[in-house]
Protein backbone atom coordinates (compact mmCIF):
# COMPACT_ATOMS: atom_id res chain seq x y z
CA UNK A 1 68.63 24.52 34.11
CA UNK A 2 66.49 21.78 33.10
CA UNK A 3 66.65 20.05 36.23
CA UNK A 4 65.43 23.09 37.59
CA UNK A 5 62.71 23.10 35.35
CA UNK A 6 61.86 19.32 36.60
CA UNK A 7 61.64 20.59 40.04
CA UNK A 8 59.84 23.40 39.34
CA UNK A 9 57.04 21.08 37.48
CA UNK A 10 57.92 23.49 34.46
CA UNK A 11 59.38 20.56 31.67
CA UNK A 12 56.85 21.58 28.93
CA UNK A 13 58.81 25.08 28.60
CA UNK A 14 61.84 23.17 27.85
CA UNK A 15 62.39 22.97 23.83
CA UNK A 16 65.96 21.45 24.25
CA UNK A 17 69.43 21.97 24.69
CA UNK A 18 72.36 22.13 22.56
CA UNK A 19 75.99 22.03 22.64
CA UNK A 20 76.35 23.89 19.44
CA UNK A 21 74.85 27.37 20.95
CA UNK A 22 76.70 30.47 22.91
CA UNK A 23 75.50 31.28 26.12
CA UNK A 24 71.99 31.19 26.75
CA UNK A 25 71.50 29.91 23.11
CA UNK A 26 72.32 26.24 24.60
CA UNK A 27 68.61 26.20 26.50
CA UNK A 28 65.24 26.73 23.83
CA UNK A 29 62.26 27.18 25.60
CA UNK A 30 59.02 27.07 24.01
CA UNK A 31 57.58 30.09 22.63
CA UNK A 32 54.75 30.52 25.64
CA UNK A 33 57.61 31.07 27.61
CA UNK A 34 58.26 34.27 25.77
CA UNK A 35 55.02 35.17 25.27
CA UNK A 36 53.88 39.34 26.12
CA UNK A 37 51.18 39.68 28.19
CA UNK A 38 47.42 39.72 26.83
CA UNK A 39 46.37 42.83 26.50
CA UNK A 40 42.62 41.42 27.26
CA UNK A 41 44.07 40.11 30.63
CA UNK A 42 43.47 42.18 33.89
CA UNK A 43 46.17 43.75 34.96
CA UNK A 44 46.55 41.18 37.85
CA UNK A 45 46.44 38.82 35.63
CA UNK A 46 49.22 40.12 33.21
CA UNK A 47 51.49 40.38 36.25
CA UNK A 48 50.92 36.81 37.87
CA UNK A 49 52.13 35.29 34.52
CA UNK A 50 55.09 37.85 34.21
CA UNK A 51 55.96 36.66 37.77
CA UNK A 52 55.25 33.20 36.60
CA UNK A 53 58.14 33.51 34.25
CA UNK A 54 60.15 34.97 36.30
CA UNK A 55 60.24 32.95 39.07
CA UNK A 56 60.92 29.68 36.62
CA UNK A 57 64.08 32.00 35.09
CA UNK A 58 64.74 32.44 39.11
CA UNK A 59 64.56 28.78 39.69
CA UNK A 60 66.92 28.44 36.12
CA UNK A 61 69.54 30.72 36.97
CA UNK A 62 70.07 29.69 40.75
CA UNK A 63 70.10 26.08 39.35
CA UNK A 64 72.64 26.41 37.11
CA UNK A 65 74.90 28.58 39.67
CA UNK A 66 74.67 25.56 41.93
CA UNK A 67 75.10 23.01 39.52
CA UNK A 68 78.38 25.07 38.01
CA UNK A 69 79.64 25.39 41.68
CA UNK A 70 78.77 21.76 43.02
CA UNK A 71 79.27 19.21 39.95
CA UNK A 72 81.80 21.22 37.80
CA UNK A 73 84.28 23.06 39.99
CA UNK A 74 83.48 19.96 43.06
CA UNK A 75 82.98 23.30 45.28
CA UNK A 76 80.51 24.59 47.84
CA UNK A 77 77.68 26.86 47.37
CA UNK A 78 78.76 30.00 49.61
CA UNK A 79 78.12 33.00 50.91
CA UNK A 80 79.45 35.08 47.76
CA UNK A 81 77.32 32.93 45.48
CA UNK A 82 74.34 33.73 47.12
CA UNK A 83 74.57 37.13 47.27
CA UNK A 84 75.53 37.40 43.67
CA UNK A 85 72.69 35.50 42.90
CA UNK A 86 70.25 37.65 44.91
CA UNK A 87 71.90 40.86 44.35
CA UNK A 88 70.83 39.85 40.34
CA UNK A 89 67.59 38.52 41.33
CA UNK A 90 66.85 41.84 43.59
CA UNK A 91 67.46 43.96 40.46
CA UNK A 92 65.65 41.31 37.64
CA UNK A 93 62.63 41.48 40.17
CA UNK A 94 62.50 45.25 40.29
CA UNK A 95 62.62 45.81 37.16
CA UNK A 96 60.29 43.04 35.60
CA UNK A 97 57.88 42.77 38.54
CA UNK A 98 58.37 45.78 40.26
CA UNK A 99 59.11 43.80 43.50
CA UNK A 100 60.95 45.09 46.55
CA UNK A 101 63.69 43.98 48.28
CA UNK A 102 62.78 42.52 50.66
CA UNK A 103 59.81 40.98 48.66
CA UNK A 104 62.35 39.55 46.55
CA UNK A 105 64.41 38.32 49.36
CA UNK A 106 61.58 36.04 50.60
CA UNK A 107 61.13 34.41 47.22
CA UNK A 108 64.70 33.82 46.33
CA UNK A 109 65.08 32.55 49.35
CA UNK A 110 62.52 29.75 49.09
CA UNK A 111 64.02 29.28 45.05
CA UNK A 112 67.67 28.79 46.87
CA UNK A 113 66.53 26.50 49.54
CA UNK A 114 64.70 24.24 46.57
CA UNK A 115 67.67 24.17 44.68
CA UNK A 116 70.49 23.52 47.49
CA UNK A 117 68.22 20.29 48.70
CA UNK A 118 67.91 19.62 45.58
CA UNK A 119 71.19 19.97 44.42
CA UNK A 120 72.48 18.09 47.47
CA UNK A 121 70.98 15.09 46.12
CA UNK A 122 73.57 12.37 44.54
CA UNK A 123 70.74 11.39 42.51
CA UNK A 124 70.44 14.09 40.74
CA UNK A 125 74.53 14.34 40.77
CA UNK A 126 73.65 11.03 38.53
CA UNK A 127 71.05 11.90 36.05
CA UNK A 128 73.12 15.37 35.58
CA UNK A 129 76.46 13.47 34.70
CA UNK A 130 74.10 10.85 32.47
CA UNK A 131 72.76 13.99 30.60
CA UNK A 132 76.16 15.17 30.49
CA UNK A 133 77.35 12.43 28.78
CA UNK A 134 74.32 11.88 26.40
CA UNK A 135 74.21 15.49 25.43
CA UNK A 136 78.25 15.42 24.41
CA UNK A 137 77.78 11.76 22.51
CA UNK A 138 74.12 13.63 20.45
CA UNK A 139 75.10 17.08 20.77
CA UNK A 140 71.35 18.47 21.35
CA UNK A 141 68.26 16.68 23.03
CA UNK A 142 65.09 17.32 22.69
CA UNK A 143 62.14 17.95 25.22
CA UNK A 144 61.41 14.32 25.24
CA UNK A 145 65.03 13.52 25.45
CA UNK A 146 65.54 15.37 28.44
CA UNK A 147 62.08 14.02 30.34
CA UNK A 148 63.33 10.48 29.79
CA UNK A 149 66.69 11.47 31.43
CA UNK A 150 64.95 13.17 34.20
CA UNK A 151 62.62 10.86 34.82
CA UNK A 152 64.93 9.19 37.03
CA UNK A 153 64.73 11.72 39.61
């Protein structure tokens, strides 16, 4: 997920990561990620930075698929995967930015195409097993942990 967020030029909603949490208590983002709308925004406004969000969970959640798929299990990103992956990004983009289908077909499309080059990349195969490693030797890492790691990219 974080290399994700290094792609998407998102790093500064990274808080760190942890070994010690369950689930999605492993990744802290910064409290602006979570942050409701402004109720002095337009509404325009109020849904461009919902969709903001969204698209950097979109850009998370595909990222960590692949990475699962291609540098855990040593497998290939298929078919099934995809349409998992959209099939939960079709429904998340209903419901959160009342986007149609085949709205939200374009845009994960262009999200899985960003991650699958990237994620074809043996340099990032690299800094992914070095954060691997560091995060199993510390445990957590910070933001600035993480940016130093993924500054290699």
């Amino acid at each position: 997920m974080s290399v994700a967020l290094a792609v998407l030029d998102a790093e500064e909603m990274l808080a760190g990561v942890t070994l010690d949490g369950e689930g999605l208590d492993c990744i802290t983002m910064v409290p602006q990620y979570y942050a409701v709308g402004n109720l002095l925004l337009s509404p325009t406004s109020a849904w461009q930075d919902v969709f903001q969000r969204f698209q950097i969970t979109l850009g998370m959640t595909i990222a960590d698929a692949m990475c699962r798929k291609m540098l855990h299990d040593k497998g290939v990103v298929d078919k099934k995967l995809r349409k998992t992956l959209l099939d939960a990004a079709c429904e998340e983009g209903r419901l959160s930015c009342q986007l149609e289908s085949d709205e939200m077909e374009h845009i994960f499309d262009k999200y899985y195409q960003y991650m699958l080059q990237a994620f074809k990349n043996r340099n990032v195969h690299a800094v992914i097993g070095t954060m691997v490693k560091r995060l199993q030797a510390d445990r957590s890492l910070s933001n600035c942990d993480v940016l130093e790691l993924l500054r290699k990219l």
